[in-house]
C-alpha atoms as a PDB file:
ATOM      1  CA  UNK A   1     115.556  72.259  16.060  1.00  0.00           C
ATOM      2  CA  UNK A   2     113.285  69.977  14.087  1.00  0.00           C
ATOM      3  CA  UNK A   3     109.300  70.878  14.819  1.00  0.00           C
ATOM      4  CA  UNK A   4     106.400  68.841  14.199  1.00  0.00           C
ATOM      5  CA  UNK A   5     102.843  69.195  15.230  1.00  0.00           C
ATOM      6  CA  UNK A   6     101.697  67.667  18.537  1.00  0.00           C
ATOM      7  CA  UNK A   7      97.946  65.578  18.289  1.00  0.00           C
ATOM      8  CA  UNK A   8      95.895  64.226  20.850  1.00  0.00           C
ATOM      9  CA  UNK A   9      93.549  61.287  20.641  1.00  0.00           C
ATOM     10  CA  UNK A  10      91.476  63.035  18.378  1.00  0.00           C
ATOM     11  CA  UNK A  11      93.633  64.069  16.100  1.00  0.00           C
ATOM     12  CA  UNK A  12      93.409  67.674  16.905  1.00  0.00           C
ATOM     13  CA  UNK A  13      96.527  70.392  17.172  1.00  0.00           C
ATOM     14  CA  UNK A  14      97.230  70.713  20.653  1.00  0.00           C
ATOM     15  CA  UNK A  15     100.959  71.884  20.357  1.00  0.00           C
ATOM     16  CA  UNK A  16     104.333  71.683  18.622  1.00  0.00           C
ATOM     17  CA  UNK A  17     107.072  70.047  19.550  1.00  0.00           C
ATOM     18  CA  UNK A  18     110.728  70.730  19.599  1.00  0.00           C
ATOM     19  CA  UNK A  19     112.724  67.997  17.791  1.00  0.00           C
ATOM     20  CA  UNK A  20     116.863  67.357  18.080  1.00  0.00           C
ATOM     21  CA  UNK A  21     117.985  68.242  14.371  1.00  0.00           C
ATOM     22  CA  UNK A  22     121.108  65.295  16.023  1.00  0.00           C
ATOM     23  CA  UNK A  23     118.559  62.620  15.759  1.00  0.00           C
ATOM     24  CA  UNK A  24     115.276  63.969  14.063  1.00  0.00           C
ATOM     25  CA  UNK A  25     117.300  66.399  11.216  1.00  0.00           C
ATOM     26  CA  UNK A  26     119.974  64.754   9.549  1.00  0.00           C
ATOM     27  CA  UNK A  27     120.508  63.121   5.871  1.00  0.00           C
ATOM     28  CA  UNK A  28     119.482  59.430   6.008  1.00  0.00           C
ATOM     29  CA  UNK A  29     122.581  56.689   5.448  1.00  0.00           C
ATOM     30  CA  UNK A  30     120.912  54.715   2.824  1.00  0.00           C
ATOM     31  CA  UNK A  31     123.794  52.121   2.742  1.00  0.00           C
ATOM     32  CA  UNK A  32     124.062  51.885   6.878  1.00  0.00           C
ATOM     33  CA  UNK A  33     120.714  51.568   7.080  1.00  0.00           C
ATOM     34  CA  UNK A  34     120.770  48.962   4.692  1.00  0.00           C
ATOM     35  CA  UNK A  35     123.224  47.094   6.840  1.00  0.00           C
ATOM     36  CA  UNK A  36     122.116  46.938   9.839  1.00  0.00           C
ATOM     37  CA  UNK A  37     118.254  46.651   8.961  1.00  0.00           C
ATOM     38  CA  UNK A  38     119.985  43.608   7.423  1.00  0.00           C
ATOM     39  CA  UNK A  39     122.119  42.407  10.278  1.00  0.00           C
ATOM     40  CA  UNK A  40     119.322  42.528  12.685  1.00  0.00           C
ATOM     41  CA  UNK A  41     117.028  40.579  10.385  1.00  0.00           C
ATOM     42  CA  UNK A  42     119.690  38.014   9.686  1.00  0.00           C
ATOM     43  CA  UNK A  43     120.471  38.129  13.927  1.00  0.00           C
ATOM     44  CA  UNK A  44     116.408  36.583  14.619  1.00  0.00           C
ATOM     45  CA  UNK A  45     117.125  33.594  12.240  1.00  0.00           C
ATOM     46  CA  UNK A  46     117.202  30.539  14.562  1.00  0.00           C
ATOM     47  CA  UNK A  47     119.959  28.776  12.149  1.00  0.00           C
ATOM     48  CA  UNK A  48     118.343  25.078  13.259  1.00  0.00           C
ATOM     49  CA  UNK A  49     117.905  24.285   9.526  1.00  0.00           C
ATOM     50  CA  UNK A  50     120.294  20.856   9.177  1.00  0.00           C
ATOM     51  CA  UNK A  51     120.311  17.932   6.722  1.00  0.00           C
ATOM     52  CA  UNK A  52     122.380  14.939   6.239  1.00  0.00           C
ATOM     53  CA  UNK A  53     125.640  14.078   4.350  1.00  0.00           C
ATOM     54  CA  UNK A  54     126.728  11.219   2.957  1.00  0.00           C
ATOM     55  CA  UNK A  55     128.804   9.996   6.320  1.00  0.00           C
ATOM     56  CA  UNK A  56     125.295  10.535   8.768  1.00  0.00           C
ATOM     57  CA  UNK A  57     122.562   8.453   6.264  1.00  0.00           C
ATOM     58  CA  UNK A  58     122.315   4.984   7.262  1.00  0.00           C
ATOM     59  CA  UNK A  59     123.723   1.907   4.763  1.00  0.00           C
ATOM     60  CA  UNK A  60     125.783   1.734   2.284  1.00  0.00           C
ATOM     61  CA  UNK A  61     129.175   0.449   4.410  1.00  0.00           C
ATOM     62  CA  UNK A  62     129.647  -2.066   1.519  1.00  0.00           C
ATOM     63  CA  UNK A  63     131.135  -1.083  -2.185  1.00  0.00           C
ATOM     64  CA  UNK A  64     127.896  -1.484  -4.341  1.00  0.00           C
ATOM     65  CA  UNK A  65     130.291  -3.096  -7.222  1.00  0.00           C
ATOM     66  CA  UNK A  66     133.642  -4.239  -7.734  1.00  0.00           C
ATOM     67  CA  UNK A  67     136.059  -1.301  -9.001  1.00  0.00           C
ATOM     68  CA  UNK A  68     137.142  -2.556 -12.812  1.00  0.00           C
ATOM     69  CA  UNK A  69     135.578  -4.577 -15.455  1.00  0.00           C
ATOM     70  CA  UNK A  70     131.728  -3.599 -15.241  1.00  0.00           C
ATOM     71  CA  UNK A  71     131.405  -0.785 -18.165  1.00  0.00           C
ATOM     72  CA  UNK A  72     130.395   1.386 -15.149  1.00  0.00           C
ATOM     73  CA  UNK A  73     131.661   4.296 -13.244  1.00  0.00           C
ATOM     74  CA  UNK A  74     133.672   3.613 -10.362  1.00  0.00           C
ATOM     75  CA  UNK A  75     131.801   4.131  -6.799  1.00  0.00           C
ATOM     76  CA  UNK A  76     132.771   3.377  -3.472  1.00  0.00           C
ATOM     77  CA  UNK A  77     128.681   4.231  -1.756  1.00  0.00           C
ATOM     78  CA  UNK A  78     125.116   4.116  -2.308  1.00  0.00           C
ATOM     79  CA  UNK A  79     125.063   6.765   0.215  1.00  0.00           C
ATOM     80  CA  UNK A  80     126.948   9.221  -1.813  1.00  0.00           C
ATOM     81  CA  UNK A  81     125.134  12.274  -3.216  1.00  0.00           C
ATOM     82  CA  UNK A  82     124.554  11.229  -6.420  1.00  0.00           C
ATOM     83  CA  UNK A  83     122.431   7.858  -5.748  1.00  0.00           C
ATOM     84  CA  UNK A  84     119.210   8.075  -4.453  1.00  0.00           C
ATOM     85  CA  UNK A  85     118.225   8.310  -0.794  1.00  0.00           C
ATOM     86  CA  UNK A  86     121.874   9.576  -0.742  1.00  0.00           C
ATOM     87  CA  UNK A  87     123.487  12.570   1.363  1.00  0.00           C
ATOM     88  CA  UNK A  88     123.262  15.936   0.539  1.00  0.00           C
ATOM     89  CA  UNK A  89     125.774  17.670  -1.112  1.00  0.00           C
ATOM     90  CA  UNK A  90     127.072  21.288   0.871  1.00  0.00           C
ATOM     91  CA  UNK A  91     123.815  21.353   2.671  1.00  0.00           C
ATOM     92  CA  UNK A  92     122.717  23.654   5.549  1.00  0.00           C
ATOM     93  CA  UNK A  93     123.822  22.765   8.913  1.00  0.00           C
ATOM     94  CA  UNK A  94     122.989  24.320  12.257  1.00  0.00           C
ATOM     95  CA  UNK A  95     124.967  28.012  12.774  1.00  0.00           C
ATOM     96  CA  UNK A  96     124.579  31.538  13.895  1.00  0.00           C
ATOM     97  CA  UNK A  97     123.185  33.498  11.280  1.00  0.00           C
ATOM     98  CA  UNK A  98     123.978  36.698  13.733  1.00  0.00           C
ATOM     99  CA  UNK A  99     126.048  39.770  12.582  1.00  0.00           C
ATOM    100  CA  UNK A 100     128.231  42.153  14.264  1.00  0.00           C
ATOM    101  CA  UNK A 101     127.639  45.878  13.588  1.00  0.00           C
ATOM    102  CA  UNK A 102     129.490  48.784  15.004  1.00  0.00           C
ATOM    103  CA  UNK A 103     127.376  50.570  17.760  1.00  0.00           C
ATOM    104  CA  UNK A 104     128.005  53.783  16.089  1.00  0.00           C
ATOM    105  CA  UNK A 105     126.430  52.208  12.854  1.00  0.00           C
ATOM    106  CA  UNK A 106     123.183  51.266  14.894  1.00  0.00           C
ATOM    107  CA  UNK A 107     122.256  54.562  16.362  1.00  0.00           C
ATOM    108  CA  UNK A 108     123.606  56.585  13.155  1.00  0.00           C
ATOM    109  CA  UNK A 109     120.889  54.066  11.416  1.00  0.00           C
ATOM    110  CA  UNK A 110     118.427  54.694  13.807  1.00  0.00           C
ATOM    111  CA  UNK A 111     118.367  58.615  13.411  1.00  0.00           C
ATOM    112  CA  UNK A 112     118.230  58.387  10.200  1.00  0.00           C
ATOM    113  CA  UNK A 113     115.314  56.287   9.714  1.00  0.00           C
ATOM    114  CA  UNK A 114     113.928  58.436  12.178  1.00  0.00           C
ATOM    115  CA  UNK A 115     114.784  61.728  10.239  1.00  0.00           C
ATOM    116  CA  UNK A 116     113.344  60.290   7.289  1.00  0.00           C
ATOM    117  CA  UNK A 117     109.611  59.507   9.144  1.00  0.00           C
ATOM    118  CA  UNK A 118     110.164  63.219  10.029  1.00  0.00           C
ATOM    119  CA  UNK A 119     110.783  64.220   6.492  1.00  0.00           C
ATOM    120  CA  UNK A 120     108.443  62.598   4.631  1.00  0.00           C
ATOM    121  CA  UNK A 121     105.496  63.112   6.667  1.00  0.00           C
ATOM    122  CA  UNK A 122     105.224  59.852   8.168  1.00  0.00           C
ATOM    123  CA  UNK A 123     106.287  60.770  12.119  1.00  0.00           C
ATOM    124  CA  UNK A 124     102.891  61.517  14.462  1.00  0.00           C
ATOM    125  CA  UNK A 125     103.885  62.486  17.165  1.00  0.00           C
ATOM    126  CA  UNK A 126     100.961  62.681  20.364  1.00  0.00           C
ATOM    127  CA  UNK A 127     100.490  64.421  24.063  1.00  0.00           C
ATOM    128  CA  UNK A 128      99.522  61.176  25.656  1.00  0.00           C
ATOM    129  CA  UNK A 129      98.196  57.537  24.976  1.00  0.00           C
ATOM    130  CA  UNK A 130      95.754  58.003  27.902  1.00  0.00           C
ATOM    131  CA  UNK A 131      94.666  54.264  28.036  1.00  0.00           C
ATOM    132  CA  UNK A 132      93.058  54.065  31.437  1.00  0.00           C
ATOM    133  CA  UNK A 133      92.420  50.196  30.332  1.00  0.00           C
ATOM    134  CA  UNK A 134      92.962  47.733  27.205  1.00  0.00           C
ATOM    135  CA  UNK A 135      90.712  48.822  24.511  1.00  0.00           C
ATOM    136  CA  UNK A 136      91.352  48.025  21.316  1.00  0.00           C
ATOM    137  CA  UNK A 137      88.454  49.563  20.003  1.00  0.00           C
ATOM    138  CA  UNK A 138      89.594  52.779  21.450  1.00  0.00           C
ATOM    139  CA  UNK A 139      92.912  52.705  19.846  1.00  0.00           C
ATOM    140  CA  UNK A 140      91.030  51.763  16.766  1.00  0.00           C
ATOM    141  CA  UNK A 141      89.458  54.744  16.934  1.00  0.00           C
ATOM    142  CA  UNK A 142      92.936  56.569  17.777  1.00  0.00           C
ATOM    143  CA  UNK A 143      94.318  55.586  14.312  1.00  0.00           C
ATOM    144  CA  UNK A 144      91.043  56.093  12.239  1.00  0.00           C
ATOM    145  CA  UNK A 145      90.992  60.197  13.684  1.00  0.00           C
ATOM    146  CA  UNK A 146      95.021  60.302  12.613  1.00  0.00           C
ATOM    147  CA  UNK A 147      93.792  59.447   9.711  1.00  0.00           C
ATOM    148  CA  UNK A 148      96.394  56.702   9.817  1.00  0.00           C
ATOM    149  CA  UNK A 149      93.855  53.316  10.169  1.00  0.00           C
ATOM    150  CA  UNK A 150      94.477  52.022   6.484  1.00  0.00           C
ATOM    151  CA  UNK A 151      98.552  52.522   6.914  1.00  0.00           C
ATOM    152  CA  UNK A 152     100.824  49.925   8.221  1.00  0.00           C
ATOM    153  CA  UNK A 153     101.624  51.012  11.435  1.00  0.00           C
ATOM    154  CA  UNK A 154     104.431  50.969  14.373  1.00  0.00           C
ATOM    155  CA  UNK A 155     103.593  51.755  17.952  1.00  0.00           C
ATOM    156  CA  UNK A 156     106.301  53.015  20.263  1.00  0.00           C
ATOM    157  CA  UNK A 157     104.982  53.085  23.508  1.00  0.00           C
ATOM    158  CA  UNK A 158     106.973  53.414  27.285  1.00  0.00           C
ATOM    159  CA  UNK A 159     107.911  50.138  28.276  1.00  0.00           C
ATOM    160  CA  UNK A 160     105.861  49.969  31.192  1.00  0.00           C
ATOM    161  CA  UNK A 161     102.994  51.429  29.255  1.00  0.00           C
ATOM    162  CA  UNK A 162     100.829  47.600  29.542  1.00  0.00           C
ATOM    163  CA  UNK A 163      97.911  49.154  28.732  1.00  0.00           C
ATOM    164  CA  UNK A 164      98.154  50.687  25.226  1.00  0.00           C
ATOM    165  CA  UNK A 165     100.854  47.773  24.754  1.00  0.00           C
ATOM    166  CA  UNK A 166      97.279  45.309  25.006  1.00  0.00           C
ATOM    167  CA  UNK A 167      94.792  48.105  23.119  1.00  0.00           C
ATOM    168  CA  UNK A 168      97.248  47.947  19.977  1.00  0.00           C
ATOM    169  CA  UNK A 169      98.593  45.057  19.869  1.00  0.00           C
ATOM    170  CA  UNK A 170      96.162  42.490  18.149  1.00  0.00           C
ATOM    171  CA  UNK A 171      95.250  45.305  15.878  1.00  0.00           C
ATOM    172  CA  UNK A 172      95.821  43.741  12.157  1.00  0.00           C
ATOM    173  CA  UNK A 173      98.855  45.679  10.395  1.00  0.00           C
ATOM    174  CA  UNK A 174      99.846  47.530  13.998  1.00  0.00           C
ATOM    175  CA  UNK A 175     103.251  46.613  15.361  1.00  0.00           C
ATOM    176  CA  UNK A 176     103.458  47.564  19.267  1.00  0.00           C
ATOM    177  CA  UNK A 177     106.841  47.882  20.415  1.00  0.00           C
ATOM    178  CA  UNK A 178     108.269  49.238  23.746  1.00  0.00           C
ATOM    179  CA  UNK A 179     111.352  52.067  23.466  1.00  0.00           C
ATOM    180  CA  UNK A 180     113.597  49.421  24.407  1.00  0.00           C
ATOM    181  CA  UNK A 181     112.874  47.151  21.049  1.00  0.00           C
ATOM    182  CA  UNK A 182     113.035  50.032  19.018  1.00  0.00           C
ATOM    183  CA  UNK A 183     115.833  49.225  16.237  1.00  0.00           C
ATOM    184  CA  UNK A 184     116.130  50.725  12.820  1.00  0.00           C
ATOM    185  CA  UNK A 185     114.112  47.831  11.352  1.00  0.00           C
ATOM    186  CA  UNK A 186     111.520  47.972  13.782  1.00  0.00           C
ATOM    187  CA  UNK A 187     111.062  52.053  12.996  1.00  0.00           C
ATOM    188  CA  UNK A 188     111.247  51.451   9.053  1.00  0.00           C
ATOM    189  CA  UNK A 189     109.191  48.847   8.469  1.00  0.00           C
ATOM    190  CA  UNK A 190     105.932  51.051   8.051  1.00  0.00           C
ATOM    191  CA  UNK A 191     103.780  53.689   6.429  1.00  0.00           C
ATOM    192  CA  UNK A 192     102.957  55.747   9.866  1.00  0.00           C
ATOM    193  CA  UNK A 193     105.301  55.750  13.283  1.00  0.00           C
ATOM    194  CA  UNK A 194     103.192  57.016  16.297  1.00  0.00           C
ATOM    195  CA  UNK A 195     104.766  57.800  19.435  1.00  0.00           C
ATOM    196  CA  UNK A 196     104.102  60.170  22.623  1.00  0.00           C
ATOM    197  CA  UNK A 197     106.269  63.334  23.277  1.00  0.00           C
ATOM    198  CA  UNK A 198     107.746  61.390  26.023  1.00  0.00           C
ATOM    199  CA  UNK A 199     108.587  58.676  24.224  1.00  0.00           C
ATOM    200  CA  UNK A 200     110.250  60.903  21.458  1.00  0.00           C
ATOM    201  CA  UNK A 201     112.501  62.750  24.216  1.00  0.00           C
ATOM    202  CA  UNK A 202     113.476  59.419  25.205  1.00  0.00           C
ATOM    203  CA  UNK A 203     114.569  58.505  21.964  1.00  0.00           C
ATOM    204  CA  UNK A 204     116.710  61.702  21.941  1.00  0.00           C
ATOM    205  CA  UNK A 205     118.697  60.744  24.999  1.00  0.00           C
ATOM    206  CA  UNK A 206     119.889  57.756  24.112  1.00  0.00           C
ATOM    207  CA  UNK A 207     120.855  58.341  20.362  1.00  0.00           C
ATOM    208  CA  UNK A 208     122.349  61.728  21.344  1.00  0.00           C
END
């Protein structure tokens, strides 16, 4: 078992905690993580971007100039790519930009990200939120005793935790997410992860 020091609000000691060396412990995939960090990125592009080729511009039903006899090359359209106000050549056109990644893949990325927070000092771990309403400039306050305030920062919280969801979460470089958005590029993409003890044991049931 992995353990970690538990802080409250404060940041003062009040415990340790008892981490799954299965999700918290192991040897970071590099190249997994790489993959699916970049399959779930790729998997939030809308893929509307479209243009128009040479058979959807308007004009340019008639043959600008006869075939033979005019010194120039041949050409059969102005609308053709290489005239002006012509198609476009290969250009984008509306598609799914989404991946498919092996569940296995996903989870083995996920504790690895999260082994690596663990190993390189980056995983705070906490007894409670205890948000008893939205205030940001309490959770303000949170981050500047973790000594974490000037880090880019991810959230975890429970998903029906509304309250510290609406403290953090138009804090400027804090990213709020609930346990069920938590994805390996959700957990990387910071200097500082912050979650409850709760949350954490969460975590550990469903990557186990």
């Amino acid at each position: 078992m992995s353990q970690i020091d538990i802080r409250n609000a404060e940041g003062e000691k009040t415990g340790t905690a008892e981490l799954s060396d299965y999700v918290f412990g192991i040897e970071p995939n590099i190249p997994v993580i790489h993959q699916v960090v970049v399959c779930q990125a790729a998997s939030l592009r809308q893929g509307t971007h479209s243009v128009k080729n040479r058979h959807e511009v308007s004009g340019g039903g008639k043959k600008p100039y006869r075939q033979k006899g005019t010194g120039r090359a041949r050409q059969g359209s102005i609308r053709a790519g290489q005239w002006t106000g012509g198609g476009v050549i290969f250009g984008p056109t509306p598609r799914s930009h989404a991946r498919r990644t092996n569940a296995k893949e996903v989870k083995l990325a996920m504790r690895g990200v999260l082994s690596g927070k663990l190993r390189d000092n980056e995983l705070v771990i906490l007894d409670d939120y205890k948000f008893e309403k939205p205030s940001t400039k309490q959770a303000a306050a949170m981050l500047k005793a973790l000594d974490i305030a000037d880090k880019r920062v991810t959230v975890v919280v429970p998903d029906d935790d509304i309250f510290t969801f609406l403290s953090f979460r138009n804090m400027p470089r804090v990213n709020v997410i609930g346990i069920g958005e938590a994805c390996a590029g959700n957990l990387i993409d910071n200097g500082a992860l912050v979650m409850s003890e709760a949350v954490a044991k969460q975590l550990e049931e469903v990557l186990a």
